[in-house]
PDB file of N, CA and C in Angstrom:
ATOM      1  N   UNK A   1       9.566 -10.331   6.567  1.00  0.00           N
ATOM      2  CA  UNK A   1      10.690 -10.024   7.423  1.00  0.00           C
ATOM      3  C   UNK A   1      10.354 -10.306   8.887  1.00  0.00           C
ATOM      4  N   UNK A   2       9.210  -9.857   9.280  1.00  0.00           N
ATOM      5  CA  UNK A   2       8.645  -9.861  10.676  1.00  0.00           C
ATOM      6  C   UNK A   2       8.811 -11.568  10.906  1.00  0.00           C
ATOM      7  N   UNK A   3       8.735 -12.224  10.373  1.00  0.00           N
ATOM      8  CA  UNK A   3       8.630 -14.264  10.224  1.00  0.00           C
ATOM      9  C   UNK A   3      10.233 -14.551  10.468  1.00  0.00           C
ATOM     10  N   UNK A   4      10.912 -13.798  10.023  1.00  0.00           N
ATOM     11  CA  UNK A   4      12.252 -14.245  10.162  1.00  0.00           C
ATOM     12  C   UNK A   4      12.798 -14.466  11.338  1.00  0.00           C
ATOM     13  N   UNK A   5      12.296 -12.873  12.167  1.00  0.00           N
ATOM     14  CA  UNK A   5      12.872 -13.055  13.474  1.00  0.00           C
ATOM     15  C   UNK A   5      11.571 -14.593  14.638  1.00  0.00           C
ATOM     16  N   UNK A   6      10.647 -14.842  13.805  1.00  0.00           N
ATOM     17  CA  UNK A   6       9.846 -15.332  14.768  1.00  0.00           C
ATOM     18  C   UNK A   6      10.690 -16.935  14.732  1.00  0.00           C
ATOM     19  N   UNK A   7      11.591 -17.196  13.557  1.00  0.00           N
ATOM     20  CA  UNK A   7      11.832 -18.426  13.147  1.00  0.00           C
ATOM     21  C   UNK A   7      12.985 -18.298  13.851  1.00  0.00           C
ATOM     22  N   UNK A   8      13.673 -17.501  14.102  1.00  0.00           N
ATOM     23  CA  UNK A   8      15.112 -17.375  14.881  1.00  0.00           C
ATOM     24  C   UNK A   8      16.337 -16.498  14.713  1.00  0.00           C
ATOM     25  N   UNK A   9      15.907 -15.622  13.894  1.00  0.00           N
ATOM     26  CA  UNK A   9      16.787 -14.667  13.010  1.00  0.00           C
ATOM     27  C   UNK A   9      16.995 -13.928  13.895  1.00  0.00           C
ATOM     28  N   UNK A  10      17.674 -13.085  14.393  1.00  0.00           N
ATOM     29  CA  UNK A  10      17.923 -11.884  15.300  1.00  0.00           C
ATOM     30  C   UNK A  10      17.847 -10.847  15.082  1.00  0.00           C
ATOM     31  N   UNK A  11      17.102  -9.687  15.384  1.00  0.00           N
ATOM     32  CA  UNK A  11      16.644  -8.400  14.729  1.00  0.00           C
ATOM     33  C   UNK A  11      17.560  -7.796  14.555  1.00  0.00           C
ATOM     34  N   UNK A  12      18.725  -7.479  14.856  1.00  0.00           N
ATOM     35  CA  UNK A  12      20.013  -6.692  14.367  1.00  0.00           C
ATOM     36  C   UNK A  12      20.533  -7.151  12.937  1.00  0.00           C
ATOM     37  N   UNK A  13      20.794  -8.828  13.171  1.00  0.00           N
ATOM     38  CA  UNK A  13      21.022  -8.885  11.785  1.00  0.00           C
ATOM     39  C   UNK A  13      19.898  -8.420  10.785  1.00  0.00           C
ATOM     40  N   UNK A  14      18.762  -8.703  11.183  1.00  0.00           N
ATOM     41  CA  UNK A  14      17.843  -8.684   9.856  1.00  0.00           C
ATOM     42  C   UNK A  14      17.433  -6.921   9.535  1.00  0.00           C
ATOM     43  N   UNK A  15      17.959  -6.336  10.830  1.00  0.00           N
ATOM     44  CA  UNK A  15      17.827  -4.980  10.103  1.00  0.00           C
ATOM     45  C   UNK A  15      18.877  -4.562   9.075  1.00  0.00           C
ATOM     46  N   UNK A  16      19.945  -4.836   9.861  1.00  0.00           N
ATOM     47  CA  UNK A  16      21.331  -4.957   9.068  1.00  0.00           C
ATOM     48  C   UNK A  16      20.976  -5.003   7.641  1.00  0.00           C
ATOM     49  N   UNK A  17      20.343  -6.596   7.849  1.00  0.00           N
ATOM     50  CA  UNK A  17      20.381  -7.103   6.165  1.00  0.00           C
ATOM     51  C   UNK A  17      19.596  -6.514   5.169  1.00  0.00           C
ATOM     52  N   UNK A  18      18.572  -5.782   5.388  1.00  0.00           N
ATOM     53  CA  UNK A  18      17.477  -5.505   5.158  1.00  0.00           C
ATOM     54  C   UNK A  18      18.164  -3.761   4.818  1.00  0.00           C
ATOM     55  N   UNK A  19      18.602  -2.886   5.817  1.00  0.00           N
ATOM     56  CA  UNK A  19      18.974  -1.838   6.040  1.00  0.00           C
ATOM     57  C   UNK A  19      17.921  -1.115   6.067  1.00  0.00           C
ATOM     58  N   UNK A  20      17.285  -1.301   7.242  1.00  0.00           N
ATOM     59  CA  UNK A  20      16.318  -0.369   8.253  1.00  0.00           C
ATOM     60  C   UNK A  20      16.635  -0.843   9.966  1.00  0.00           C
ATOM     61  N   UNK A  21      16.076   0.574  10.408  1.00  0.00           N
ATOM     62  CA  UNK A  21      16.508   0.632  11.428  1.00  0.00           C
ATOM     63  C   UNK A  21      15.881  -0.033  12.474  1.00  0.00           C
ATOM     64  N   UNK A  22      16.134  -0.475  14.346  1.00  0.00           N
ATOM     65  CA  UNK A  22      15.729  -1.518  14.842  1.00  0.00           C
ATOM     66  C   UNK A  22      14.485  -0.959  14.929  1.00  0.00           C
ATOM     67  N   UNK A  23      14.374   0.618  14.972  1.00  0.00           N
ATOM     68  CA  UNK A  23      13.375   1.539  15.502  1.00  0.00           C
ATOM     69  C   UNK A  23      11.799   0.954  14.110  1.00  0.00           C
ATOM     70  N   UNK A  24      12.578   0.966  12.881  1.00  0.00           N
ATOM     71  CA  UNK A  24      11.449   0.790  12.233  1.00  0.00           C
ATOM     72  C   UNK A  24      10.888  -0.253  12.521  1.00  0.00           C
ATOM     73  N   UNK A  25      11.954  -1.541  12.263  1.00  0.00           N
ATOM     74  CA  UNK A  25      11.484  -3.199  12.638  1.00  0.00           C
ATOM     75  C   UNK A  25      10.554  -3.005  13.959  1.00  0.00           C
ATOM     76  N   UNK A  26      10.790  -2.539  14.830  1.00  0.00           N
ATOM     77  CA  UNK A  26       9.725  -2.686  16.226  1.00  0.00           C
ATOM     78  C   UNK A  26       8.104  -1.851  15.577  1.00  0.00           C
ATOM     79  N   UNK A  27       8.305  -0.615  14.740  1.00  0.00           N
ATOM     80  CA  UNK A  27       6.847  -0.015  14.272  1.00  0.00           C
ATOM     81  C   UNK A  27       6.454  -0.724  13.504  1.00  0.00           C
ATOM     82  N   UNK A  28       6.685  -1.712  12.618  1.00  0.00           N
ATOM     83  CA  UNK A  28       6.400  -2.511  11.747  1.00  0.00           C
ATOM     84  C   UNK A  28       5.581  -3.530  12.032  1.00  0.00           C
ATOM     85  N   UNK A  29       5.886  -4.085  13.541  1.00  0.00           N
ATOM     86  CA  UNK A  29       5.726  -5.148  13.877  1.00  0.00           C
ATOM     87  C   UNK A  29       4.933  -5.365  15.043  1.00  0.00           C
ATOM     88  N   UNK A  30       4.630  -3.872  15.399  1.00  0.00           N
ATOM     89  CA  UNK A  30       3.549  -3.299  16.285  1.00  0.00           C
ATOM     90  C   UNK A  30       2.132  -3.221  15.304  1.00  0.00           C
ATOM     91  N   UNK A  31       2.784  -2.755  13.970  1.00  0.00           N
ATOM     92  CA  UNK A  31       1.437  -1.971  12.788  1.00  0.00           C
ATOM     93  C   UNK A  31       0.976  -3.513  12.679  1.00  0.00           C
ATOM     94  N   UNK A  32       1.905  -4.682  11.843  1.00  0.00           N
ATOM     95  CA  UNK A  32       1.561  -5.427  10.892  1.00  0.00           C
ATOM     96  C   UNK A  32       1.707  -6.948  11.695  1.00  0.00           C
ATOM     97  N   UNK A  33       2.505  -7.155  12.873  1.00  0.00           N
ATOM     98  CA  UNK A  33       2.731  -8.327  13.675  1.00  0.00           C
ATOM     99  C   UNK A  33       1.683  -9.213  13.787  1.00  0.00           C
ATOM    100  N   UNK A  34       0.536  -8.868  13.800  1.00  0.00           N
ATOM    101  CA  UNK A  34      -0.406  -9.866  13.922  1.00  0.00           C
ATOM    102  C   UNK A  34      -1.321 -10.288  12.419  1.00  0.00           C
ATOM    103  N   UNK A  35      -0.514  -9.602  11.277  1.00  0.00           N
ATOM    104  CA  UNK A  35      -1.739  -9.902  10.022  1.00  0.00           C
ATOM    105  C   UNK A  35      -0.965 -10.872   9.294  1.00  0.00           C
ATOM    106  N   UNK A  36      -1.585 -11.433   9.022  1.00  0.00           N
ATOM    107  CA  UNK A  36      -1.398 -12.508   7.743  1.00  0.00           C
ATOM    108  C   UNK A  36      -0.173 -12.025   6.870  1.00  0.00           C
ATOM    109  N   UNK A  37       0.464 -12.843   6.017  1.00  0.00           N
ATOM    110  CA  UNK A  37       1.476 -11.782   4.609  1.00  0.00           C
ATOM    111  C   UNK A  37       0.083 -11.026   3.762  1.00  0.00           C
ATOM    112  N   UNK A  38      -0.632 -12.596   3.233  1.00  0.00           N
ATOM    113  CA  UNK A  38      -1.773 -11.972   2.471  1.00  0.00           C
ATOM    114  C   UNK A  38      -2.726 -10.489   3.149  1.00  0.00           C
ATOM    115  N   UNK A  39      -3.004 -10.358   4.414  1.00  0.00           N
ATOM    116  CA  UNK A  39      -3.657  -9.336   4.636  1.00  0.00           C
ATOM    117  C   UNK A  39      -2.766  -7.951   4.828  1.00  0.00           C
ATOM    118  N   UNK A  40      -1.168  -8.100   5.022  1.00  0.00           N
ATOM    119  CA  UNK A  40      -0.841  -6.950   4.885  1.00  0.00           C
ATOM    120  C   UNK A  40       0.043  -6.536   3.600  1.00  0.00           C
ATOM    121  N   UNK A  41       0.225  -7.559   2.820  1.00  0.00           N
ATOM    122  CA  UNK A  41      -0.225  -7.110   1.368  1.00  0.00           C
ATOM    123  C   UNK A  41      -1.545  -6.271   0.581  1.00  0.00           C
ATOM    124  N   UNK A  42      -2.627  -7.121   0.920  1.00  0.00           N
ATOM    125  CA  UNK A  42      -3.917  -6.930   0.744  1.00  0.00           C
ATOM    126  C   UNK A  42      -3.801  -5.054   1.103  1.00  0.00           C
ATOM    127  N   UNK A  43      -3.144  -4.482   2.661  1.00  0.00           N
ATOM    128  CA  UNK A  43      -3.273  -3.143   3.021  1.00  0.00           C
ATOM    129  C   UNK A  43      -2.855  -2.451   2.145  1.00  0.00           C
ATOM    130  N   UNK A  44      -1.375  -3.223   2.476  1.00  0.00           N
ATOM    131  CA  UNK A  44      -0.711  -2.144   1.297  1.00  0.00           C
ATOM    132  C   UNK A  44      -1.079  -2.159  -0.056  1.00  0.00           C
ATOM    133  N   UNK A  45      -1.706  -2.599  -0.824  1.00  0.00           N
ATOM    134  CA  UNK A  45      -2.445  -2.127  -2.096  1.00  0.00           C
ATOM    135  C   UNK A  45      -3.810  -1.486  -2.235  1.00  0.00           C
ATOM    136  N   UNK A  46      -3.994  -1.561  -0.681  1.00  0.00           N
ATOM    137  CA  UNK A  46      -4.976  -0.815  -0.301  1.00  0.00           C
ATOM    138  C   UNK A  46      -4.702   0.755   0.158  1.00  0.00           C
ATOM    139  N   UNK A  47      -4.072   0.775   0.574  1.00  0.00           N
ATOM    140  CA  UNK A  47      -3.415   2.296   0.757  1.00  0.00           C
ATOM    141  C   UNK A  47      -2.387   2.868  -0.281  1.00  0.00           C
ATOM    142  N   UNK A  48      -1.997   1.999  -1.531  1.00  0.00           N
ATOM    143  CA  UNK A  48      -1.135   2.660  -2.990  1.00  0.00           C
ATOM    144  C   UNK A  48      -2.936   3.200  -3.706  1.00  0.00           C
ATOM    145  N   UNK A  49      -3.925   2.678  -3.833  1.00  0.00           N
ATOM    146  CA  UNK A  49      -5.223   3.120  -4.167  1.00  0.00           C
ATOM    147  C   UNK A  49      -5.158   4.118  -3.325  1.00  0.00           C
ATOM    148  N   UNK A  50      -5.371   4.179  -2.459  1.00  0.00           N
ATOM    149  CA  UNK A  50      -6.041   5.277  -1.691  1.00  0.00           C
ATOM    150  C   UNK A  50      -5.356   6.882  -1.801  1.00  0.00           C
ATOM    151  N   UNK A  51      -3.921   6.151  -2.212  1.00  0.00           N
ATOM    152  CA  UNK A  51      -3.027   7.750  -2.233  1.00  0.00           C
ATOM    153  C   UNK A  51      -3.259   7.996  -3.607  1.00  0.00           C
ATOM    154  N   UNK A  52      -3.787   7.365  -4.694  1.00  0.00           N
ATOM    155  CA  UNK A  52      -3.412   7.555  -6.287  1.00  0.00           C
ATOM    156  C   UNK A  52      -5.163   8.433  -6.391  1.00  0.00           C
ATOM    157  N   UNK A  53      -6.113   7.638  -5.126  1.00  0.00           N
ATOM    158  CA  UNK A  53      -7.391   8.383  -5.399  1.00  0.00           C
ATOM    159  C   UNK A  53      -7.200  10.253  -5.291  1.00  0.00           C
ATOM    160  N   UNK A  54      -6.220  10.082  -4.127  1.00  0.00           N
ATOM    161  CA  UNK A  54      -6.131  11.176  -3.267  1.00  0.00           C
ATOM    162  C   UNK A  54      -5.663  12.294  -4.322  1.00  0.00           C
ATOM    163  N   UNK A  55      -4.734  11.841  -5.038  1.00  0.00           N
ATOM    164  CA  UNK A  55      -4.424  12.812  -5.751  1.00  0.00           C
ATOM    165  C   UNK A  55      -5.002  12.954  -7.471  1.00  0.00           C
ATOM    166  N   UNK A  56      -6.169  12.114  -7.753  1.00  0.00           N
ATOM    167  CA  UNK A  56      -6.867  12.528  -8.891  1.00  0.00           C
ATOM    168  C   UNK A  56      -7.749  13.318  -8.294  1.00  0.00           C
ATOM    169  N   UNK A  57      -8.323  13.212  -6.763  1.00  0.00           N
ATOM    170  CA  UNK A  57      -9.135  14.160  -6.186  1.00  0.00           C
ATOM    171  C   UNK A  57      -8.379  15.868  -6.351  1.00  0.00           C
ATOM    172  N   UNK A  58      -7.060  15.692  -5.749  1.00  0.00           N
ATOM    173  CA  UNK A  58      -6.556  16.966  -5.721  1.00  0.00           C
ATOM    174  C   UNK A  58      -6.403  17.707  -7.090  1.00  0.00           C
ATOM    175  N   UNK A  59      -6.476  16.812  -8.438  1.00  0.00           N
ATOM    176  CA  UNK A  59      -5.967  17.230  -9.719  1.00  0.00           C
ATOM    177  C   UNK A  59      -7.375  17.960 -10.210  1.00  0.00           C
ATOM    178  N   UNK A  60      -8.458  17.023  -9.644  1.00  0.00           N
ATOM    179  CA  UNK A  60     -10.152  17.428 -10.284  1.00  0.00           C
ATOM    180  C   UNK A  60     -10.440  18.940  -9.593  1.00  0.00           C
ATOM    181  N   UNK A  61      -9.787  19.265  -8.254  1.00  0.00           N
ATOM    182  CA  UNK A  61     -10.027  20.296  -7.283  1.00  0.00           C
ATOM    183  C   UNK A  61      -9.555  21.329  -7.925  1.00  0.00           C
ATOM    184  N   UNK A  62      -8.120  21.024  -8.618  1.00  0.00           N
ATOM    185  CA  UNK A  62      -7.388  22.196  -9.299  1.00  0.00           C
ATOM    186  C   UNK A  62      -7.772  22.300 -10.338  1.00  0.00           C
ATOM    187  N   UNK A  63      -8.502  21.364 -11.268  1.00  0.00           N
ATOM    188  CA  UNK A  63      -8.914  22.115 -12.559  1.00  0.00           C
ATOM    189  C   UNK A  63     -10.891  22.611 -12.504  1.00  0.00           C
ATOM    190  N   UNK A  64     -11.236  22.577 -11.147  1.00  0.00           N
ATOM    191  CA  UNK A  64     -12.410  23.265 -10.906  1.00  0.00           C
ATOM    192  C   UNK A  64     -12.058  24.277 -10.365  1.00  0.00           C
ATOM    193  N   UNK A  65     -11.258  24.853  -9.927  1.00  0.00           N
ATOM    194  CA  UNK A  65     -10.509  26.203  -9.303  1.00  0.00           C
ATOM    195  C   UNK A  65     -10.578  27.270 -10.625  1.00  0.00           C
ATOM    196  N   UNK A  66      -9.575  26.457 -11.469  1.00  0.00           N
ATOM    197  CA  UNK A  66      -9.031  27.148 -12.301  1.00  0.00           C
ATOM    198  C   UNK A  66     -10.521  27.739 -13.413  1.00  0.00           C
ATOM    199  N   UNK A  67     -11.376  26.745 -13.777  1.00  0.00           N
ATOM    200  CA  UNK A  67     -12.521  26.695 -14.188  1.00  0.00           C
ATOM    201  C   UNK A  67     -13.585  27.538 -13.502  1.00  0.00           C
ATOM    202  N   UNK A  68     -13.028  28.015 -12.586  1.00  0.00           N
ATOM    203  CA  UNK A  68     -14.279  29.070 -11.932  1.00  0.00           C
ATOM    204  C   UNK A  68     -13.757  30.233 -11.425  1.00  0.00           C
ATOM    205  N   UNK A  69     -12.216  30.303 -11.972  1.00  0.00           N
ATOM    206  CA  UNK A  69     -11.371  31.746 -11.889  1.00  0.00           C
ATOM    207  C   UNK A  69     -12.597  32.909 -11.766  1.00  0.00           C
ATOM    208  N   UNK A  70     -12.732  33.780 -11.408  1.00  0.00           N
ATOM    209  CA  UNK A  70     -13.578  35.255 -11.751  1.00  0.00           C
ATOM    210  C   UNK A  70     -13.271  35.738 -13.717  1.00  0.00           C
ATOM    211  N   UNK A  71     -14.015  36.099 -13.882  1.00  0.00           N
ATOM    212  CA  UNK A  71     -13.750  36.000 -15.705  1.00  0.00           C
ATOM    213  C   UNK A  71     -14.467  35.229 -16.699  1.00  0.00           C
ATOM    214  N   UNK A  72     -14.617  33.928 -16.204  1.00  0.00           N
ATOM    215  CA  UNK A  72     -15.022  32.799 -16.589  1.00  0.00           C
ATOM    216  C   UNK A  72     -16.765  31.944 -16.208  1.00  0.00           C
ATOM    217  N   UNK A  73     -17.287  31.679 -17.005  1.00  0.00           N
ATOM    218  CA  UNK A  73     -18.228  31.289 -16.386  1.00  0.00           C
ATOM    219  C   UNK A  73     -18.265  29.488 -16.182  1.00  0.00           C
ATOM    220  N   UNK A  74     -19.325  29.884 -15.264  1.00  0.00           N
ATOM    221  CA  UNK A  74     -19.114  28.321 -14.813  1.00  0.00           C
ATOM    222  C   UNK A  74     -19.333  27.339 -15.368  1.00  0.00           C
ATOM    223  N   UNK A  75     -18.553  26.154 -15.333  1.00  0.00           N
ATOM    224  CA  UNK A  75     -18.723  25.206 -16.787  1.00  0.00           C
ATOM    225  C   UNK A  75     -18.214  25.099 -17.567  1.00  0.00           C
ATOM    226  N   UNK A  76     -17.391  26.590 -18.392  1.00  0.00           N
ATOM    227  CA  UNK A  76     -17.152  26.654 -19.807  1.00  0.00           C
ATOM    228  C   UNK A  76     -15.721  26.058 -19.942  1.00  0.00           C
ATOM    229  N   UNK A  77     -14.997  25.709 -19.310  1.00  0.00           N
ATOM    230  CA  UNK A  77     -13.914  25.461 -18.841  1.00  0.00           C
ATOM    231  C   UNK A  77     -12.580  25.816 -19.821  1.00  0.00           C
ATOM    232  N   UNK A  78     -11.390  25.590 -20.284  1.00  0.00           N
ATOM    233  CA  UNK A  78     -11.025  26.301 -20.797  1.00  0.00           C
ATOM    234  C   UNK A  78     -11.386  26.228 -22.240  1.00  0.00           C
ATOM    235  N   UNK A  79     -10.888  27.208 -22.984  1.00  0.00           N
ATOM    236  CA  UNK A  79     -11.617  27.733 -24.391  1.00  0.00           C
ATOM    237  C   UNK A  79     -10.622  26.856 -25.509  1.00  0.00           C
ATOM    238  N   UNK A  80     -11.117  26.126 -26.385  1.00  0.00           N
ATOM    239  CA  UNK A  80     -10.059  25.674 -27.515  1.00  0.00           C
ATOM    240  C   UNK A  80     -10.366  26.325 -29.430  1.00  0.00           C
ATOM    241  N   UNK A  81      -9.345  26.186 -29.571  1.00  0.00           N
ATOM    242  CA  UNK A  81      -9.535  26.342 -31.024  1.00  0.00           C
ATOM    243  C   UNK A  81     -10.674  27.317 -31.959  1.00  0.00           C
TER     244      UNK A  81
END
């Protein structure tokens, strides 16, 4: 999108077309204006990892919580069958 306006497109329309605002197109293009497509592709699948790590971290946190309740000893984690 950021290429469009460099080729001649006018940022109103292309927010228009697009439907985001001029406010985003200018943060966009402050963040990503100078990278490659490939390198800010490359980010953004770099930061969909980073949030999917984030939250197997938060899932491992909650089932070591739960695993070291008072009651329970450490390790045994929950009881089956």
């Amino acid at each position: 999108m950021l290429r469009e306006v460099d080729s001649g497109k006018r940022i109103r329309e292309l927010c228009q077309g697009e439907n985001i605002s001029e406010a985003t197109y200018h943060r966009w293009r402050k963040q990503f204006g100078l990278m490659e497509v490939n390198e800010a592709k490359r980010m953004k699948d770099l930061e969909c990892e980073n949030r999917e790590s984030l939250l197997k971290h938060r899932e491992l946190e909650a089932v070591c919580e739960k695993s070291c309740e008072p009651g329970h000893a450490p390790g045994s984690g929950p009881q089956t069958g």
